[in-house]
Protein backbone atom coordinates (compact mmCIF):
# COMPACT_ATOMS: atom_id res chain seq x y z
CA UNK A 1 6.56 -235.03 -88.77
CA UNK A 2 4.32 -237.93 -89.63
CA UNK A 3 0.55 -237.55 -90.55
CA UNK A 4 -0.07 -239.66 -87.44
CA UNK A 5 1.53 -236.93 -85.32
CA UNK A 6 -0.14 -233.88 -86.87
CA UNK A 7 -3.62 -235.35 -86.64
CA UNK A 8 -2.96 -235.70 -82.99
CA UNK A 9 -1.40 -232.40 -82.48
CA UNK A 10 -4.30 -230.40 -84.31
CA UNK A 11 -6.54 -232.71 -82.51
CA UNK A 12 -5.38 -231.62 -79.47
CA UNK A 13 -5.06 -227.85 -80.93
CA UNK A 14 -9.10 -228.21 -81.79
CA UNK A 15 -10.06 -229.20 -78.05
CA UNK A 16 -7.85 -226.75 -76.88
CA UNK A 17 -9.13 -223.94 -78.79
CA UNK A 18 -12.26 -224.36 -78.40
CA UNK A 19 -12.05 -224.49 -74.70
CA UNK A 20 -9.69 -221.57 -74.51
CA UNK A 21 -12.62 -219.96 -76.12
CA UNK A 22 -15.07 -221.57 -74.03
CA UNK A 23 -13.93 -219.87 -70.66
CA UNK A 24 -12.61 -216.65 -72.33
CA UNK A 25 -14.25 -213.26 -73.15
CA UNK A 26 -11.86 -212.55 -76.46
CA UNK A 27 -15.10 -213.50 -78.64
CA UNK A 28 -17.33 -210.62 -76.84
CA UNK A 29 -14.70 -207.93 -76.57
CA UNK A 30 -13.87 -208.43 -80.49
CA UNK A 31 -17.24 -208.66 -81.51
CA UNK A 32 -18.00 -205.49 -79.84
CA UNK A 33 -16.05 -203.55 -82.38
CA UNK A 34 -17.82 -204.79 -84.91
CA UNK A 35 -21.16 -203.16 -83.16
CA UNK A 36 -22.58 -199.84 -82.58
CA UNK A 37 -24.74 -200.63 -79.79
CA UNK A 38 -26.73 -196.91 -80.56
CA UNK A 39 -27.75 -197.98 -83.34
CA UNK A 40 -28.18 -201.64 -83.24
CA UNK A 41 -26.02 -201.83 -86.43
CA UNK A 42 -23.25 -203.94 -87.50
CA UNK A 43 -20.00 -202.67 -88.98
CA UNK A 44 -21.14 -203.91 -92.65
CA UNK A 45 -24.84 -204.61 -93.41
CA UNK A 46 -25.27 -207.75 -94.93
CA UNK A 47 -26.74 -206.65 -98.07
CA UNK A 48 -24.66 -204.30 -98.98
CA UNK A 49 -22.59 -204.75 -102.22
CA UNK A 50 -20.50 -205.07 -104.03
CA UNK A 51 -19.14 -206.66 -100.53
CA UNK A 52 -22.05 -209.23 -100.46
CA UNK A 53 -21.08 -210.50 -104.33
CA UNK A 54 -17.26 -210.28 -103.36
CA UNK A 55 -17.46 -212.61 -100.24
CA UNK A 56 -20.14 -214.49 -100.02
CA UNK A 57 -21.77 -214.80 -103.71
CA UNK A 58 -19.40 -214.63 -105.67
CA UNK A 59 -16.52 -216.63 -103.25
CA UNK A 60 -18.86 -219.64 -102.53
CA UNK A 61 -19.42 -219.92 -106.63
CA UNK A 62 -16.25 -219.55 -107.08
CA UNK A 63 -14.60 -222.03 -104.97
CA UNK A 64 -17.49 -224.28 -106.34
CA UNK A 65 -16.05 -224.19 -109.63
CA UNK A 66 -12.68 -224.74 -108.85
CA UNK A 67 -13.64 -227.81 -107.09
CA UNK A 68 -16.12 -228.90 -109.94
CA UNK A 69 -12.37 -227.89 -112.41
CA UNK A 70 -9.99 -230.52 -110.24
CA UNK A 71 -12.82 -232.91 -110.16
CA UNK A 72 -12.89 -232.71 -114.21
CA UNK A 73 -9.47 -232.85 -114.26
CA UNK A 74 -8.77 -236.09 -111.95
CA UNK A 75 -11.77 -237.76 -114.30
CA UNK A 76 -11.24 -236.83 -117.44
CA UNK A 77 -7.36 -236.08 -117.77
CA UNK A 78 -6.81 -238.39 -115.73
CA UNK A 79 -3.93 -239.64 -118.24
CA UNK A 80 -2.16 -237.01 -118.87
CA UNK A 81 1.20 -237.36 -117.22
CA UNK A 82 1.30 -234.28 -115.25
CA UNK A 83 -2.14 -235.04 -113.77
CA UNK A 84 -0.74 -238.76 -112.90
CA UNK A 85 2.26 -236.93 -111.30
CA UNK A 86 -0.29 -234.58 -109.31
CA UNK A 87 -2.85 -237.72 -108.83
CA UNK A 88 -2.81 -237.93 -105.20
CA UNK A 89 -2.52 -234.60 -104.70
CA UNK A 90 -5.72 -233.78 -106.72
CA UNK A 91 -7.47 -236.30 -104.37
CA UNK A 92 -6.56 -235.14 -101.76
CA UNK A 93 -7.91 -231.14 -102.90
CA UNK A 94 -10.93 -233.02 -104.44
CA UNK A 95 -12.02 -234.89 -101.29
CA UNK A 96 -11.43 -231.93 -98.57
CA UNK A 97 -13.28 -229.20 -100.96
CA UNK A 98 -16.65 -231.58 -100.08
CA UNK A 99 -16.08 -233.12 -96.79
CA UNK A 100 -14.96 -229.98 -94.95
CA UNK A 101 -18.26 -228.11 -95.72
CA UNK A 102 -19.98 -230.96 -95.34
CA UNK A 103 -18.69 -232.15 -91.87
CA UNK A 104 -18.78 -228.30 -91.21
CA UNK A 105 -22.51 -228.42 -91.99
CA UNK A 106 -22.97 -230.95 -90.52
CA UNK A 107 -21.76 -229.75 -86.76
CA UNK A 108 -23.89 -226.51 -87.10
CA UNK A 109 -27.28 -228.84 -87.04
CA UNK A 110 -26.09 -230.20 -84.23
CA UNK A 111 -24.19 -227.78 -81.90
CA UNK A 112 -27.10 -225.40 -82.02
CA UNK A 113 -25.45 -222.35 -80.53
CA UNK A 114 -26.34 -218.88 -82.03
CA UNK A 115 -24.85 -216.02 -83.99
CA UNK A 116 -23.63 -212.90 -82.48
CA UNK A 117 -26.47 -211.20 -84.09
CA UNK A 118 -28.92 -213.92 -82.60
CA UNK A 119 -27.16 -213.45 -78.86
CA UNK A 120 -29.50 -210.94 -76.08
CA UNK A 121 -25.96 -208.42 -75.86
CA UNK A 122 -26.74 -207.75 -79.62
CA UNK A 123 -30.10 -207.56 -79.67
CA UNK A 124 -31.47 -210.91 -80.35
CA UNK A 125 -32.96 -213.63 -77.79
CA UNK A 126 -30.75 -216.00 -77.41
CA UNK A 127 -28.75 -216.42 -74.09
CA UNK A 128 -24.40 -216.70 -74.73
CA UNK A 129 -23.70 -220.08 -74.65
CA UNK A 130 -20.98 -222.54 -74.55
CA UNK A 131 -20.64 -225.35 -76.73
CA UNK A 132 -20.82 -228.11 -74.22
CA UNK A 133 -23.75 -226.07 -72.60
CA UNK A 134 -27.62 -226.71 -73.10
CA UNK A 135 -29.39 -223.35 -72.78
CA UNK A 136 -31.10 -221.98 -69.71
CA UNK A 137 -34.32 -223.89 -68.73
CA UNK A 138 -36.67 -220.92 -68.39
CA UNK A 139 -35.40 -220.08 -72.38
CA UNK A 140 -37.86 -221.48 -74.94
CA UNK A 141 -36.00 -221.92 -78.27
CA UNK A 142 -38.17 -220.15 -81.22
CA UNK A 143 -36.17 -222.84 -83.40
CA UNK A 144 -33.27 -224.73 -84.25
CA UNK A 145 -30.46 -222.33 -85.12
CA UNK A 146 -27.55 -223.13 -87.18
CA UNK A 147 -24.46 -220.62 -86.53
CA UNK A 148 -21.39 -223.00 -85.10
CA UNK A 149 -18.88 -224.04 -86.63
CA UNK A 150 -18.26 -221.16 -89.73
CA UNK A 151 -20.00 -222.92 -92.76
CA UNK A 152 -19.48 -220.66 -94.84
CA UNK A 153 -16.29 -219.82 -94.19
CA UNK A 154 -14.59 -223.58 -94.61
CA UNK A 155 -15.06 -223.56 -98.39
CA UNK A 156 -12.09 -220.98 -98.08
CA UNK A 157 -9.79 -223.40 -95.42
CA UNK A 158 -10.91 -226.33 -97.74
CA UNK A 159 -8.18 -224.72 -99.90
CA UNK A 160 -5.47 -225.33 -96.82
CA UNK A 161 -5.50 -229.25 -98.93
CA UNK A 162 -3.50 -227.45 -101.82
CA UNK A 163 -0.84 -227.97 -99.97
CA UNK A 164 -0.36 -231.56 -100.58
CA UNK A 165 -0.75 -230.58 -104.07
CA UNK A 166 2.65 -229.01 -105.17
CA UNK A 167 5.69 -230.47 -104.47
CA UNK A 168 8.23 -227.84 -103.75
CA UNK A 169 8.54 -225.81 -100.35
CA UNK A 170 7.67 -222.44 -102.16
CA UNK A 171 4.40 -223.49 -103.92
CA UNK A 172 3.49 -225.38 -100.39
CA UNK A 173 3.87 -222.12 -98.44
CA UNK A 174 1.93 -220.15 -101.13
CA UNK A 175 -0.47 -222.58 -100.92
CA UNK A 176 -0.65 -222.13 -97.18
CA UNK A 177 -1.23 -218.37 -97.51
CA UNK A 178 -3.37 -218.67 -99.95
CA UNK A 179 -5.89 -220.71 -98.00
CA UNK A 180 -5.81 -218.89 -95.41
CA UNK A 181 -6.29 -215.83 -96.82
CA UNK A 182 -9.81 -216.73 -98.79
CA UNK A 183 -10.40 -218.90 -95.09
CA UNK A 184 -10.13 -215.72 -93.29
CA UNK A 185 -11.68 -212.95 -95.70
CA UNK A 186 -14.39 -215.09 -95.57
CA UNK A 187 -14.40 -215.52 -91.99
CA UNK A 188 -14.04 -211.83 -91.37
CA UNK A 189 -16.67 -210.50 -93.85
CA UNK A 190 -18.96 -212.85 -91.41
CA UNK A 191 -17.74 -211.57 -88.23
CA UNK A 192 -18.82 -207.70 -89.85
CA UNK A 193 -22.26 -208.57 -90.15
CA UNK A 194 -22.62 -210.05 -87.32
CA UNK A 195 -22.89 -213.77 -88.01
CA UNK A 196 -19.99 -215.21 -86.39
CA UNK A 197 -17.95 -215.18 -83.97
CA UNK A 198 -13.43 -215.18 -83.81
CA UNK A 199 -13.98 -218.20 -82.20
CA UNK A 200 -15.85 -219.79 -84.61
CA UNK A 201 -13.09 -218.55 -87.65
CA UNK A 202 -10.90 -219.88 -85.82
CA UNK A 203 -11.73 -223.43 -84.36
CA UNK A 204 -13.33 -224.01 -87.92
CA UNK A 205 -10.06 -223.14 -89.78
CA UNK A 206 -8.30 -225.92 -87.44
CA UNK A 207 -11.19 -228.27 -88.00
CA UNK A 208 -10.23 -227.83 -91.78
CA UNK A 209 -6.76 -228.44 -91.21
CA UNK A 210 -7.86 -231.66 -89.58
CA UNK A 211 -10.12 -233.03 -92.12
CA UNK A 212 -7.36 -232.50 -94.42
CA UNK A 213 -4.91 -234.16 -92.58
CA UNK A 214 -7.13 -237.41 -92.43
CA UNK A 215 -8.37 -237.51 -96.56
CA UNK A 216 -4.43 -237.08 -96.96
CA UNK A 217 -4.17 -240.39 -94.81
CA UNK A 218 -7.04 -241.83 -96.63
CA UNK A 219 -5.45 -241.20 -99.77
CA UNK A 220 -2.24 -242.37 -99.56
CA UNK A 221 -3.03 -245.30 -97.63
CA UNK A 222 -5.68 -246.35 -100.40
CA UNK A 223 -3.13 -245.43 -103.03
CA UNK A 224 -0.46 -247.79 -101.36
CA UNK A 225 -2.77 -250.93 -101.51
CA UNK A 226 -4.05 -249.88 -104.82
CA UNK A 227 -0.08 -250.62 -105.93
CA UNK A 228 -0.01 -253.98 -103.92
C-alpha cells in the first residue's frame, strides 16, 4: 500500500476513533475498574515506586536518550556505511521521536478536556466532556487543564517510526511490537492513576502512527530531490 493510502486510512481511523469514543461509554465503564469509589482511590497511587521510576521517570529519560543516541549517530557517523544504508530510516526515527510529543503537546493546550481524576464521577469538578464540546455555561473553569491527547504516553508510540528503520519483515514486526508495547505500558500505568482515559491511549497511539506516516513522506520525498 502506498504512503498516500495509509495516511488517508489512519486519517480516517483517527476521526473515527475518536468519535466512536465520543458517543460511547467504553471510557467510563473501563475507568471504573481502575477506581474504588469508597475510598476515592485509584488502582496505583501516583507516587508510589518503584512503579513511578519504571514508567514515567525512568521511561521518559530513557526514550530521551535513545533519541538524543540516533540523533548522534545520523550527525556524527553519519559516514559510516551502515549508517548511510540506515540514513533515511534514522530520519525518519529522529524526526517522529520530537514531533509526536510535540504535536501531542501541543493538542493538550488546546483541546482542554480533563483527566479522569479531574472529571465530577471521580471526584474532581470538572463536567465529562466531549472533544468537540465547550463545557457547560453555568461551569466556571478554575484553569486551563491539559489531559487530551496522552502526552506522556506518545514518547512510547514515537517508537512505532522504527519500523521504517530495518529492512526485513521480522525486524519490522518486532519493531511494531515493540512500540507498542512501551506505547501502551505507558498508556496503562496512566490510566491506573487516574490520568487518562482508553480513549485517549488509544486515539493518541493512531495520532502517532500518523505523524509517522507523514515525516516518512517528508523524508523520502526530500531525499529524492536531494539525488536530483
Amino acid at each position: 500500500m502506498s504512503i498516500n493510502k495509509q495516511i488517508i486510512l489512519t486519517t480516517l481511523l483517527l476521526i473515527f476513533t475518536i468519535i466512536f469514543f465520543g458517543i460511547s461509554n467504553i471510557d467510563i465503564a473501563i475507568q471504573d475498574t481502575f477506581f474504588d469509589s469508597t475510598t476515592q482511590q485509584w488502582v496505583l497511587d501516583r507516587d508510589l515506586e518503584p512503579y513511578k521510576f519504571i514508567f514515567y521517570d525512568g521511561m521518559k529519560k530513557l526514550l530521551i536518550l535513545f533519541a538524543l543516541l540516533m540523533l548522534f549517530t545520523l550527525i556524527f557517523l553519519r559516514k559510516k556505511k551502515v549508517v548511510i544504508a540506515y540514513k533515511k530510516g534514522l530520519m525518519v526515527v529522529v524526526l517522529s521521536a520530537i514531533f509526536v510529543p510535540v504535536i501531542a503537546g501541543g493538542l493538550k493546550k488546546v483541546t482542554n478536556m480533563p483527566c479522569p481524576k479531574n472529571e465530577i464521577h471521580y471526584g474532581g469538578v470538572y463536567p465529562s466532556t466531549k472533544v468537540w464540546e465547550h463545557y457547560p455555561k453555568e461551569f466556571k473553569q478554575p484553569a486551563s487543564i491539559r489531559c487530551f491527547p496522552a502526552g506522556h504516553a506518545s514518547g512510547g508510540f514515537a517508537l512505532l517510526s522504527l519500523f521504517f528503520l530495518f529492512k526485513t519483515r521480522r525486524n519490522k514486526i518486532l519493531a511494531i511490537v515493540g512500540g507498542l508495547t512501551v506505547g501502551w505500558s505507558m498508556g496503562l500505568y496512566k490510566m491506573l492513576i487516574g490520568d487518562h482515559f482508553l480513549s485517549h491511549t488509544v486515539i493518541t497511539m493512531v495520532l502517532a502512527w500518523l505523524i509517522v506516516l507523514i515525516v516518512k513522506k517528508i523524508v523520502d520525498k526530500n531525499c529524492r530531490i536531494r539525488k536530483k
